[in-house]
C-alpha atoms as a PDB file:
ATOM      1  CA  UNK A   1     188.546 -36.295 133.332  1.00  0.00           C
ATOM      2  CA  UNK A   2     186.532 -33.172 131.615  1.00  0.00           C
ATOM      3  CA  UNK A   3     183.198 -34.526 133.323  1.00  0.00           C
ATOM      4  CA  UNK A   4     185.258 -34.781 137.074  1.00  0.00           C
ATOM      5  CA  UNK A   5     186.879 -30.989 135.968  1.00  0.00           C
ATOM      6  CA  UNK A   6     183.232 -29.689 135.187  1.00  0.00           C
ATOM      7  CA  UNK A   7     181.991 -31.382 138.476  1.00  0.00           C
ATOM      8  CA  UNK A   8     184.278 -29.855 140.772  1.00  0.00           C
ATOM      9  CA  UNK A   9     183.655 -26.259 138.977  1.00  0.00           C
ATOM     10  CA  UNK A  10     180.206 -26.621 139.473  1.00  0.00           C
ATOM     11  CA  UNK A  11     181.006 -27.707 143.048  1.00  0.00           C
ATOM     12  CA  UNK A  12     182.857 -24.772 143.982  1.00  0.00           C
ATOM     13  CA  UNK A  13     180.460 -22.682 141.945  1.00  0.00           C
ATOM     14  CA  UNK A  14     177.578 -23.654 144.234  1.00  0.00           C
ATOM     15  CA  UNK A  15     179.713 -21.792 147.162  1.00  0.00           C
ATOM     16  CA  UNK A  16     181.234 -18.580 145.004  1.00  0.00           C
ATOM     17  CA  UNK A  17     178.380 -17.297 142.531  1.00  0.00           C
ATOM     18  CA  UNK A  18     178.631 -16.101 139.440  1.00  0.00           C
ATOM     19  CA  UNK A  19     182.822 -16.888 139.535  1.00  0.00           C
ATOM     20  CA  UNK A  20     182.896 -19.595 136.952  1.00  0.00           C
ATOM     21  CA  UNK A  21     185.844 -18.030 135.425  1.00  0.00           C
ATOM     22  CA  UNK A  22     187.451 -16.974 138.527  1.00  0.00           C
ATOM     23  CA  UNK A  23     187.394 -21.027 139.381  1.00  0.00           C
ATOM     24  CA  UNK A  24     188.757 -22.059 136.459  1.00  0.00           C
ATOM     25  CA  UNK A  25     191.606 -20.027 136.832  1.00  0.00           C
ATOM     26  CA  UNK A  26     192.418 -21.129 139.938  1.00  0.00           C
ATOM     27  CA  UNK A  27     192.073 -25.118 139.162  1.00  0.00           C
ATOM     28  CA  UNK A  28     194.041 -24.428 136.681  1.00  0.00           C
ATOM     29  CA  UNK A  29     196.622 -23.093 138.789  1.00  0.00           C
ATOM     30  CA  UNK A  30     196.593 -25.680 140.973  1.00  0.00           C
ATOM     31  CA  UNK A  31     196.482 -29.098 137.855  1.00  0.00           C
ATOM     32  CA  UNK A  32     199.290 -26.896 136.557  1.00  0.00           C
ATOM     33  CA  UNK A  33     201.607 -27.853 139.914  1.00  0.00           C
ATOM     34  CA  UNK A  34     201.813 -23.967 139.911  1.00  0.00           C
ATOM     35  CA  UNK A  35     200.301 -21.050 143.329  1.00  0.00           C
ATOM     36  CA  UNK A  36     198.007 -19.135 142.960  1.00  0.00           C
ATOM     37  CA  UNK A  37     197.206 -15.344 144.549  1.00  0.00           C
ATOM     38  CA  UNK A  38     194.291 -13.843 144.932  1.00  0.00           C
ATOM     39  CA  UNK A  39     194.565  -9.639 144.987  1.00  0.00           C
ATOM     40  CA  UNK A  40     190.853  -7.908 145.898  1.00  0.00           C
ATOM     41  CA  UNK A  41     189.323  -6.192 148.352  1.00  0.00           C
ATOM     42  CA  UNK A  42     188.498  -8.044 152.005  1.00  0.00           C
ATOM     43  CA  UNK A  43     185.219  -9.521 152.086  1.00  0.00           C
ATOM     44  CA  UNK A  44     184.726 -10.525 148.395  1.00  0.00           C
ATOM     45  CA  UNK A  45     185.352 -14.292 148.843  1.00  0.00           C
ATOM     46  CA  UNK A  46     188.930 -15.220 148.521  1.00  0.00           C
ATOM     47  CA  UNK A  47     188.840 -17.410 151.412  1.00  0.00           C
ATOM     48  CA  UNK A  48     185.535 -18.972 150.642  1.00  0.00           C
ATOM     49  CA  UNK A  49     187.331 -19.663 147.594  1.00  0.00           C
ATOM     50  CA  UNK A  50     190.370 -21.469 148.793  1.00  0.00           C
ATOM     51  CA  UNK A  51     188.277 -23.523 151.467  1.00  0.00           C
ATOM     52  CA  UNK A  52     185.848 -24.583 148.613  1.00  0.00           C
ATOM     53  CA  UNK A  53     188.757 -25.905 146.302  1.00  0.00           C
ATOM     54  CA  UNK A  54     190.319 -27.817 148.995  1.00  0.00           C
ATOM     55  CA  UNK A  55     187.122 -29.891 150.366  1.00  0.00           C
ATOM     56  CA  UNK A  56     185.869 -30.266 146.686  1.00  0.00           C
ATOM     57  CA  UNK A  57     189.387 -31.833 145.861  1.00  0.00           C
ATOM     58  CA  UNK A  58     189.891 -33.931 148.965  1.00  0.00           C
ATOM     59  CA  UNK A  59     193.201 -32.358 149.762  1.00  0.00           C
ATOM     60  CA  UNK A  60     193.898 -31.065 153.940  1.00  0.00           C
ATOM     61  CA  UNK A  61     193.784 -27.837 154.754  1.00  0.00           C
ATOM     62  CA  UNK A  62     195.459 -25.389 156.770  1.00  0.00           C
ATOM     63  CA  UNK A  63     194.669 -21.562 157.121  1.00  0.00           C
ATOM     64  CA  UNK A  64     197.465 -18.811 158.471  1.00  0.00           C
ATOM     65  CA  UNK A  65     195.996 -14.906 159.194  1.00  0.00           C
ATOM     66  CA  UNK A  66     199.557 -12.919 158.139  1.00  0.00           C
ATOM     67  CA  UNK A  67     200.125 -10.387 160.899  1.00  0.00           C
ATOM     68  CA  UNK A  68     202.912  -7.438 161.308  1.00  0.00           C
ATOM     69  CA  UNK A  69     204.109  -9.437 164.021  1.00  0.00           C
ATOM     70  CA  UNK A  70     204.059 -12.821 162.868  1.00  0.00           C
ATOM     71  CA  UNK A  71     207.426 -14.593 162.746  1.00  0.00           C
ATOM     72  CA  UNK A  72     209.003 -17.168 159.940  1.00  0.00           C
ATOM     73  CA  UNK A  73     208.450 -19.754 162.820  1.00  0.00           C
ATOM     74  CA  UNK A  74     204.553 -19.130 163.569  1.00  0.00           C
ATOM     75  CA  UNK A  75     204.560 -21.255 159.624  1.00  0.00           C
ATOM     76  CA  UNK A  76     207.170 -23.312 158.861  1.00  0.00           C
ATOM     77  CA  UNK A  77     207.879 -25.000 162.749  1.00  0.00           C
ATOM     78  CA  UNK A  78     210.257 -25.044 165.438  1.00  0.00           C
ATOM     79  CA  UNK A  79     212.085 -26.850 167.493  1.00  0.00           C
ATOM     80  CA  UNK A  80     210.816 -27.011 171.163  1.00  0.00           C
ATOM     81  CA  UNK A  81     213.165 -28.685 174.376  1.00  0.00           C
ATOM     82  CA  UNK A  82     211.225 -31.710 175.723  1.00  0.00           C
ATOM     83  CA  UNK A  83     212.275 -32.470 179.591  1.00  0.00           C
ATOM     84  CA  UNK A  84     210.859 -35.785 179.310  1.00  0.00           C
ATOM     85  CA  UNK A  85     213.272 -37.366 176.556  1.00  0.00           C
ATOM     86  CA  UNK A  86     215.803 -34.965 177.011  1.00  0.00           C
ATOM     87  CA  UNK A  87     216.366 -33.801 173.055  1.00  0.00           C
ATOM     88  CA  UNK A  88     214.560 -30.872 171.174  1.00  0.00           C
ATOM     89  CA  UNK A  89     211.480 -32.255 169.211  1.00  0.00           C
ATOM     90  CA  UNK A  90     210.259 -30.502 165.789  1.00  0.00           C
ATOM     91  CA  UNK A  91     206.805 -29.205 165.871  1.00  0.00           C
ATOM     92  CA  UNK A  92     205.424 -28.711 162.334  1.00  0.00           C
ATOM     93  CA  UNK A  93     203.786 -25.690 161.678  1.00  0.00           C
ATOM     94  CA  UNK A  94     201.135 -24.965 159.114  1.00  0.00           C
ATOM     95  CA  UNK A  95     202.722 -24.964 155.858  1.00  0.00           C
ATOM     96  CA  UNK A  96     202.864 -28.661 156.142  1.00  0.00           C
ATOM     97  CA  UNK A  97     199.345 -29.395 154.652  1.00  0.00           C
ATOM     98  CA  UNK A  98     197.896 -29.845 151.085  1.00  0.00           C
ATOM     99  CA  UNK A  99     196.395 -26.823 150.617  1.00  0.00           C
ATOM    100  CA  UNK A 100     198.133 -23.598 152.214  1.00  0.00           C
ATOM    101  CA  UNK A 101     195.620 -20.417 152.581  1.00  0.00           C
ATOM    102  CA  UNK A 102     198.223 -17.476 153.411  1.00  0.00           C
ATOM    103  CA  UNK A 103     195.559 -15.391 154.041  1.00  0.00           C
ATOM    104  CA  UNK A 104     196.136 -11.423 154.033  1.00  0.00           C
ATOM    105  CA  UNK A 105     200.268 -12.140 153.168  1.00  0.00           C
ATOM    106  CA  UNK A 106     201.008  -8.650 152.526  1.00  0.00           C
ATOM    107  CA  UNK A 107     200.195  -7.546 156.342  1.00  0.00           C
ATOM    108  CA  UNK A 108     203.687  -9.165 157.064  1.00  0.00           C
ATOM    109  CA  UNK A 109     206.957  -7.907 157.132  1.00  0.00           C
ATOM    110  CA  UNK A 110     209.124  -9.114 154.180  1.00  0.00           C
ATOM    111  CA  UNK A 111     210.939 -11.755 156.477  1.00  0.00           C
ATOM    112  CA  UNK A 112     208.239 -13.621 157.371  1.00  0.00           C
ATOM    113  CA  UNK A 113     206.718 -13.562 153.289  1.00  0.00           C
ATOM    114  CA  UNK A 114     210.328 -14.901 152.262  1.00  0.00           C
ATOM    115  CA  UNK A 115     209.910 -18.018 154.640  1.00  0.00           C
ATOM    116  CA  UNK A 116     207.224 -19.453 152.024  1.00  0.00           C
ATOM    117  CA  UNK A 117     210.087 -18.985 149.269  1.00  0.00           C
ATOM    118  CA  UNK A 118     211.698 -21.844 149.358  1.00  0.00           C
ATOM    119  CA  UNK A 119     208.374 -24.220 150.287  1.00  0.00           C
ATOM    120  CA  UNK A 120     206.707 -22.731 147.384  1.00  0.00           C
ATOM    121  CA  UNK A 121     209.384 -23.249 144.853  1.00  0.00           C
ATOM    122  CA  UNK A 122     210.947 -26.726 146.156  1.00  0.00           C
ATOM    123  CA  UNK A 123     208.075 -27.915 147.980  1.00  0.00           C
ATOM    124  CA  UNK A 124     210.438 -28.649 150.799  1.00  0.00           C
ATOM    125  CA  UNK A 125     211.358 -26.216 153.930  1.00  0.00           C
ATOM    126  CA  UNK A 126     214.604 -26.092 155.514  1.00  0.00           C
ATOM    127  CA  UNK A 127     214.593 -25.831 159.747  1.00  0.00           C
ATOM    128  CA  UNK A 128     217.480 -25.440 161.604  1.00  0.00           C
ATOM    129  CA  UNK A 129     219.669 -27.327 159.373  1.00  0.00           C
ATOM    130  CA  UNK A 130     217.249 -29.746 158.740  1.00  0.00           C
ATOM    131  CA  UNK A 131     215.321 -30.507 155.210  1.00  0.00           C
ATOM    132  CA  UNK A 132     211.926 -31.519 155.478  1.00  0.00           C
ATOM    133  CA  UNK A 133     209.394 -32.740 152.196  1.00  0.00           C
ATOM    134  CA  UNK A 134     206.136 -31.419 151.759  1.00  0.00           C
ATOM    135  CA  UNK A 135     202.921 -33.063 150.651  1.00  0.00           C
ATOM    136  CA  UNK A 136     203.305 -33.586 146.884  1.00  0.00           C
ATOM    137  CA  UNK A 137     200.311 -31.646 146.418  1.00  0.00           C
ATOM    138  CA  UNK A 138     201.281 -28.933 148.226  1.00  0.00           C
ATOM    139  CA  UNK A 139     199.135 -25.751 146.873  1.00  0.00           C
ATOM    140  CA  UNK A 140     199.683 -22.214 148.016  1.00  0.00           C
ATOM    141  CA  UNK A 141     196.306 -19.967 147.791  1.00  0.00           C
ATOM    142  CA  UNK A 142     197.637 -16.566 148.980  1.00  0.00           C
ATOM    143  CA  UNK A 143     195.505 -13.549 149.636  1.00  0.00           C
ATOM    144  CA  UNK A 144     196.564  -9.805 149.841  1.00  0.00           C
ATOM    145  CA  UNK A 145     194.742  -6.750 149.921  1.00  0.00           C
ATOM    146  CA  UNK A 146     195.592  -3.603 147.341  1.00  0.00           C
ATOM    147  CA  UNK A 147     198.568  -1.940 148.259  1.00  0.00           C
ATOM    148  CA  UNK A 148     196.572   1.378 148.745  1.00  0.00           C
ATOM    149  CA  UNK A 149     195.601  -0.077 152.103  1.00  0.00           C
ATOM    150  CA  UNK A 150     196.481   1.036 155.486  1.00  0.00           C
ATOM    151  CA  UNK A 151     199.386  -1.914 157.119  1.00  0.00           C
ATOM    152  CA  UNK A 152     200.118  -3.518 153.925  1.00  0.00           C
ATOM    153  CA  UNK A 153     203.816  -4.211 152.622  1.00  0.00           C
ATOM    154  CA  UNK A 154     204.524  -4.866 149.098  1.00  0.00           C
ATOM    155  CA  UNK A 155     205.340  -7.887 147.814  1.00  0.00           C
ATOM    156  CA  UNK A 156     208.904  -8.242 146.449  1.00  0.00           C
ATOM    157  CA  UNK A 157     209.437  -8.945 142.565  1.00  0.00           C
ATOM    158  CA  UNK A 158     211.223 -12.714 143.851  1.00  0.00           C
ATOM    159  CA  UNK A 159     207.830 -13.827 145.981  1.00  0.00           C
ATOM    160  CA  UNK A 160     205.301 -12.662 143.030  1.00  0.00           C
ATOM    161  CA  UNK A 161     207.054 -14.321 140.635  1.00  0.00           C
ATOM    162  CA  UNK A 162     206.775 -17.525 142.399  1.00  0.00           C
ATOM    163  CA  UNK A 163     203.144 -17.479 141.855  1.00  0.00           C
ATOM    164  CA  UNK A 164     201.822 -18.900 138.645  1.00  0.00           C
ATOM    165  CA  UNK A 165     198.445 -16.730 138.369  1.00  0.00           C
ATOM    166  CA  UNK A 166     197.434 -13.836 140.570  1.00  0.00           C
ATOM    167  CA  UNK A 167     193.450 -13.554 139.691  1.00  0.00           C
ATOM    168  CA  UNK A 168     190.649 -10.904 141.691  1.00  0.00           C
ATOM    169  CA  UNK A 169     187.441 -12.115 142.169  1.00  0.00           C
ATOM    170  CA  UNK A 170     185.453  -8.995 142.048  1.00  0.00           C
ATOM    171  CA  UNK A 171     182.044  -8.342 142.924  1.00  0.00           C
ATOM    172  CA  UNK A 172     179.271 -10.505 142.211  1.00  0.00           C
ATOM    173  CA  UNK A 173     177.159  -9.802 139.587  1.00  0.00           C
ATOM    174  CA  UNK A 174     173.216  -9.238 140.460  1.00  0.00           C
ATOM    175  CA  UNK A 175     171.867 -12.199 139.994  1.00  0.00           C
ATOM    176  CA  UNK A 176     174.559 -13.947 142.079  1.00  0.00           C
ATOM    177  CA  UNK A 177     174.524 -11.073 145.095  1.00  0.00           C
ATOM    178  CA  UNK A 178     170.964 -11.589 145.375  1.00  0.00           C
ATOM    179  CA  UNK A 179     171.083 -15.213 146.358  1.00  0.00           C
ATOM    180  CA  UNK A 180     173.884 -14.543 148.776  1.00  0.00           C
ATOM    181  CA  UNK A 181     171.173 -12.142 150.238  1.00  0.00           C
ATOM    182  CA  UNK A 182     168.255 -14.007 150.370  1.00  0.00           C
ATOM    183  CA  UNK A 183     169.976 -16.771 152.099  1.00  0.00           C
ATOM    184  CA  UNK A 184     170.589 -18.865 149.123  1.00  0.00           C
ATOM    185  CA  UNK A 185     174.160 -19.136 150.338  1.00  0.00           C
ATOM    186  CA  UNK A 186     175.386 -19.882 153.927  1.00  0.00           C
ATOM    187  CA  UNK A 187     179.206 -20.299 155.943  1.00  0.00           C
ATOM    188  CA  UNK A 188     178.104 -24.266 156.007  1.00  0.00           C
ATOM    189  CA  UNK A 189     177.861 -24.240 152.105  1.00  0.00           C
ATOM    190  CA  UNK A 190     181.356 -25.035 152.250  1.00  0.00           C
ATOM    191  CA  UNK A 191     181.119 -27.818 155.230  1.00  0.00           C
ATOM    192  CA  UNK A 192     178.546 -29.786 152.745  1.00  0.00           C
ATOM    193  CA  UNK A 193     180.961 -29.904 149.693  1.00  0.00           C
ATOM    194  CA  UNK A 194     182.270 -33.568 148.687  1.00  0.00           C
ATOM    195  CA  UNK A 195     185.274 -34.445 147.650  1.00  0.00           C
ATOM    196  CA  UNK A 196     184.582 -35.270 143.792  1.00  0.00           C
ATOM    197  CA  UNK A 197     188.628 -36.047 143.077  1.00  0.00           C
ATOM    198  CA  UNK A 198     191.335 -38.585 144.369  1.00  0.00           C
ATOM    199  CA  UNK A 199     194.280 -38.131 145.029  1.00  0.00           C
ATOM    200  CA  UNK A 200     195.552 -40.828 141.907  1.00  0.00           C
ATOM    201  CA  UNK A 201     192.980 -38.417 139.951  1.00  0.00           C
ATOM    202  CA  UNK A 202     194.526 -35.551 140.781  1.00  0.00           C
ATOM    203  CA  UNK A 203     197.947 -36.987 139.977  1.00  0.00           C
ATOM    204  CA  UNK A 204     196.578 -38.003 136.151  1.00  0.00           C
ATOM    205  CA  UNK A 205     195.277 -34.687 135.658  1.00  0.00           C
ATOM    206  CA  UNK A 206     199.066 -33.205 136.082  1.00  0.00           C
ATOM    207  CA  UNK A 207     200.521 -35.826 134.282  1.00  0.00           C
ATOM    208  CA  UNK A 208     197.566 -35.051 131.424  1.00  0.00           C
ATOM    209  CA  UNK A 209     198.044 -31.579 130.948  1.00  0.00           C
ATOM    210  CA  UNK A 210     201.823 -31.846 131.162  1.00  0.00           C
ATOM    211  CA  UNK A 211     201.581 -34.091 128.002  1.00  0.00           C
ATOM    212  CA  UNK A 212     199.181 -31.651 125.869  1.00  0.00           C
ATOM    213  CA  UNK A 213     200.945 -30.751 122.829  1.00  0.00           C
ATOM    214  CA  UNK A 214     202.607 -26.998 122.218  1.00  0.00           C
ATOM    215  CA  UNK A 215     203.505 -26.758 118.417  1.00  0.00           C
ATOM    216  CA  UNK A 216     206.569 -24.831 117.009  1.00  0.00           C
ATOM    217  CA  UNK A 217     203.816 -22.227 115.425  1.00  0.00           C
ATOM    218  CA  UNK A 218     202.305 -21.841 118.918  1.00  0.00           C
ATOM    219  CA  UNK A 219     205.734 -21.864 120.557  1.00  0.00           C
ATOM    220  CA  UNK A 220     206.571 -18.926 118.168  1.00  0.00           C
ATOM    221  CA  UNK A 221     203.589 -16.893 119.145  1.00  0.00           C
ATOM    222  CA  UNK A 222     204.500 -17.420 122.480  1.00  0.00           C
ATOM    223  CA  UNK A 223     208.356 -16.022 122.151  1.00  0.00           C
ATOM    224  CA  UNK A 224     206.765 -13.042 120.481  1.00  0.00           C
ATOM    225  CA  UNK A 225     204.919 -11.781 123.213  1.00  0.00           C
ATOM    226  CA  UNK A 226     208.079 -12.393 125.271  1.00  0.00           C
ATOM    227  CA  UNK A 227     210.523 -11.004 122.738  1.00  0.00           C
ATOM    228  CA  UNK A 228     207.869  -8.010 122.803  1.00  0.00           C
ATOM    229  CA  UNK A 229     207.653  -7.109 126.565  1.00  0.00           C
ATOM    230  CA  UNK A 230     211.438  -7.448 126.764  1.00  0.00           C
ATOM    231  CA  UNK A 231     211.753  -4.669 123.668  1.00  0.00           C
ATOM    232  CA  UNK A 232     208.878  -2.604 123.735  1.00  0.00           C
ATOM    233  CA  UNK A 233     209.382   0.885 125.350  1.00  0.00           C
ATOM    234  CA  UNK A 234     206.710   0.828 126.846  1.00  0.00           C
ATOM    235  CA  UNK A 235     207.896  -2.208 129.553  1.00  0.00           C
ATOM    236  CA  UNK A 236     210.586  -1.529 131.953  1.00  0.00           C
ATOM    237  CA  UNK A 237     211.355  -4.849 132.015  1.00  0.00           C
ATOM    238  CA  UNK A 238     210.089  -7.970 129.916  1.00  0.00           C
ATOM    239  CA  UNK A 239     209.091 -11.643 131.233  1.00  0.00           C
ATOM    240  CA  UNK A 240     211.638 -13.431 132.634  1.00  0.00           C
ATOM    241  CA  UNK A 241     212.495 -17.289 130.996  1.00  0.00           C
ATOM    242  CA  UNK A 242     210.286 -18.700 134.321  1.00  0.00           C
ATOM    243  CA  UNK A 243     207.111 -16.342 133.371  1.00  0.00           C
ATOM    244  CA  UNK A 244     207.676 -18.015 129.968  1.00  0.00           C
ATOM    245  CA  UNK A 245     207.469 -21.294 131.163  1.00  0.00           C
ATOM    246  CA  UNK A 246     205.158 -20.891 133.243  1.00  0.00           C
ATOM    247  CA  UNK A 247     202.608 -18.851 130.388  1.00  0.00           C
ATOM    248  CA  UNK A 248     203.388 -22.219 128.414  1.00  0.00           C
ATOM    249  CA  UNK A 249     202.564 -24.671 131.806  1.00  0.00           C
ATOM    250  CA  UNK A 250     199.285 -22.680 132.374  1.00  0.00           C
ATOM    251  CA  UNK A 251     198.464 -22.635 128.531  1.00  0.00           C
ATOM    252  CA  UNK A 252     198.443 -26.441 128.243  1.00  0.00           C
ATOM    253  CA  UNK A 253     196.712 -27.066 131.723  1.00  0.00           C
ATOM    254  CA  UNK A 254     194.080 -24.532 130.096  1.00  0.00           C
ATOM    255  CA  UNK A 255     193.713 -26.339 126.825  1.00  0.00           C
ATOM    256  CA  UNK A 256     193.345 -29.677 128.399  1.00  0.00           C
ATOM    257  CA  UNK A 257     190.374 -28.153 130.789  1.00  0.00           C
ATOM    258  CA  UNK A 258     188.932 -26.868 127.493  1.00  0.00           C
ATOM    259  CA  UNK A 259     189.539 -30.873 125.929  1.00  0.00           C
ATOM    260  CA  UNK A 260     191.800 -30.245 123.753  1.00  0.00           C
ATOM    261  CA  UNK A 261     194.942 -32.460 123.303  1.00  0.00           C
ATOM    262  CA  UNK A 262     197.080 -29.312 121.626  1.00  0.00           C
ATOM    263  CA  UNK A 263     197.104 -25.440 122.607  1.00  0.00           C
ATOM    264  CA  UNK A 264     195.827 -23.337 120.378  1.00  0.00           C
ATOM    265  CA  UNK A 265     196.269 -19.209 120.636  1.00  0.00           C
ATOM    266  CA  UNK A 266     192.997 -18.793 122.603  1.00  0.00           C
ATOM    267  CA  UNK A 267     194.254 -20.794 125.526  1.00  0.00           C
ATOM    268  CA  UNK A 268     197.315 -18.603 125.812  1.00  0.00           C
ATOM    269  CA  UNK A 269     195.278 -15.490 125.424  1.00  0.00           C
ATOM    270  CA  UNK A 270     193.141 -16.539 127.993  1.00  0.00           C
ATOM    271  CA  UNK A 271     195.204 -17.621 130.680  1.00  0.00           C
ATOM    272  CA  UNK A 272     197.786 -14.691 129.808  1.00  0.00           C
ATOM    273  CA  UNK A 273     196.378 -12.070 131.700  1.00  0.00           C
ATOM    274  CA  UNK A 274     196.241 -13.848 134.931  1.00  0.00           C
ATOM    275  CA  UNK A 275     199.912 -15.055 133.966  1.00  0.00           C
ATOM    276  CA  UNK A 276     201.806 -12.371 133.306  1.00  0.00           C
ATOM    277  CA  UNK A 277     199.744  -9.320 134.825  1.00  0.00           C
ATOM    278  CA  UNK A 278     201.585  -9.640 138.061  1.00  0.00           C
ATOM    279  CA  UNK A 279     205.374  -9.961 136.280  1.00  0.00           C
ATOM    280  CA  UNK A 280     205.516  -6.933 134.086  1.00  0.00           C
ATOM    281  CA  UNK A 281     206.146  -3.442 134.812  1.00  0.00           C
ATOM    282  CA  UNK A 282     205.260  -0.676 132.753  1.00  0.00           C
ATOM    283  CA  UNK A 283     207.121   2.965 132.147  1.00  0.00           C
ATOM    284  CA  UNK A 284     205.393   6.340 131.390  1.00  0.00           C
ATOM    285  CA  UNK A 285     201.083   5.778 131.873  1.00  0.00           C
ATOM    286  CA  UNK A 286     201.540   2.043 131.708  1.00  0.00           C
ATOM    287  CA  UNK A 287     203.716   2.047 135.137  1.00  0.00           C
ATOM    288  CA  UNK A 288     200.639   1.138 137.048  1.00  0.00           C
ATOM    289  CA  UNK A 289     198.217  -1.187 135.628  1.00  0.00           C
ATOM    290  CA  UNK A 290     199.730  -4.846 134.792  1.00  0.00           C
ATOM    291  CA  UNK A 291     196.539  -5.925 132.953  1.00  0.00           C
ATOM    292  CA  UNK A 292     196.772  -2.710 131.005  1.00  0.00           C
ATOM    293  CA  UNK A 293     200.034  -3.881 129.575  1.00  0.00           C
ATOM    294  CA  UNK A 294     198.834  -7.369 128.583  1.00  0.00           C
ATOM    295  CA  UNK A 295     195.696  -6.002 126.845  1.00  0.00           C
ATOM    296  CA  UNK A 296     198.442  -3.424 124.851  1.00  0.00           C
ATOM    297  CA  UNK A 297     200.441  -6.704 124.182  1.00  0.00           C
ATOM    298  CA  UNK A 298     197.679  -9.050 123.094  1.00  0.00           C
ATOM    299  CA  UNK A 299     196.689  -5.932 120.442  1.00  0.00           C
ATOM    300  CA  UNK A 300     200.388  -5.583 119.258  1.00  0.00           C
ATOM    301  CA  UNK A 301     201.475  -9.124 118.444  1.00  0.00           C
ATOM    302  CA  UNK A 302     199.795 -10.694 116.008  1.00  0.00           C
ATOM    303  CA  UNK A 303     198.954 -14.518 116.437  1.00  0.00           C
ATOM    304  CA  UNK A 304     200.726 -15.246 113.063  1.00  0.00           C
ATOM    305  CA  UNK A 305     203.657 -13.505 113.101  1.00  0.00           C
END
């Protein structure tokens, strides 16, 4: 499994330069049955991203540009009269596909965000009445640009915390942005990728990295930093029991990329930030910065109680 895991990195890696981490983060998100948004400026690579993962892991693909206008329809389906039989017929809309690229989801108004709600945390949608299953593997890759932008609506505390990681890319480093401009790198990059991963490979890697062992000691360590954000002044509010869980999901998935058959501190130190960045809120000169607050969190509790 580690030499398919490093494969498919590398894959990816050949399309987004100089993002090995960024990657990582984002498999792991996705082998940890968990979504995944992706917060940065436009035109750094988020959908390159999401395109790459999805043709690198075999899985179908469906891409949705979030508009002011757009309705909860335009993505789950509807319902449309057919003269011919004489009944309404379901038309499925994009959210029924493997991998789900909600592309710019803060340009639309908080109706149409909740509609992914329920798909996102049941992988199922509800239509008129009417339950529908999605794929097992359904994966939600959502973009959104910083809130300081012109047309952009917050997301609400219920639809971030649905998300397992929220990573940024961030600008390539040198070496990277000058093979991007000497035409190392081009759109059909992406097009030549090969799936490296079944989908009964796919489904071991879950089951693997659900089984990876969490000890008492590391279990402690982890209801520290909890216990911590949920007492500390300098938190208005602390992680909720699901950002616990799903520090813990993301901690294991990280330790099994890493080979390991137990998490150790590191893994939840380094999945943390991408974890619980997007859940906390700060008071006083912490109010703003979520990765602020981790950093002050990783530096106040110590590993060994």
């Amino acid at each position: 499994m580690q030499q398919i895991i490093d494969r498919t990195v590398r894959d990816v890696g050949s399309v987004l330069l100089g993002k090995e981490r960024q990657i990582r983060l984002a498999l792991c998100a996705l082998f940890s049955r968990g979504h995944l948004l992706i917060e940065d400026l436009p035109g750094m690579g988020k959908t390159t991203l999401s395109q790459a993962l999805a043709r690198a892991l075999g899985l179908s693909f469906a891409r949705v540009q979030f508009t002011s206008d757009m309705l909860p329809g335009d993505i789950l389906g509807v319902s449309v009269f057919e003269q011919s039989s004489g009944r309404f017929s379901f038309h499925p809309g994009p959210i029924f596909t493997e991998v789900l690229l909600a592309d710019e989801i803060n340009r639309s108004s908080p109706k149409t965000q909740s509609a992914l709600l329920e798909a996102m945390a049941e992988r199922q949608v509800t239509v008129e009445g009417e339950t529908r299953p999605l794929p097992p593997e359904f994966f939600v890759i959502a973009t959104q640009n910083p809130i300081s932008q012109a047309g952009t609506f917050p997301l609400p505390e219920s639809q971030l915390d649905r998300f397992l990681m929220r990573i940024e890319i961030g600008y390539p480093d040198r070496a990277a942005e000058r093979a991007m401009l000497s035409g190392h790198l081009d759109a059909r990059s992406v097009e030549a990728l090969v799936p490296g991963l079944t989908r009964e490979e796919l489904a071991g890697i879950h089951a693997a990295a659900a089984r990876v062992i969490t000890s008492d000691m590391l279990l402690d360590y982890v209801q520290r930093l909890t216990a911590y954000t949920r007492n500390s002044a300098e938190f208005a509010h602390g992680l909720s029991p699901r950002g616990a869980l799903a520090l813990v999901a993301a901690a294991r998935t990280w330790a099994f990329m890493e080979g390991r058959e137990h998490v150790v501190p590191e893994d939840v130190q380094a999945v943390l930030p991408s974890v619980a960045a997007h859940r906390l809120r700060g008071t006083g000169d912490h109010s703003a910065d979520g990765r602020a607050l981790v950093e002050h969190l990783l530096a106040r509790v110590d590993v060994f109680g």
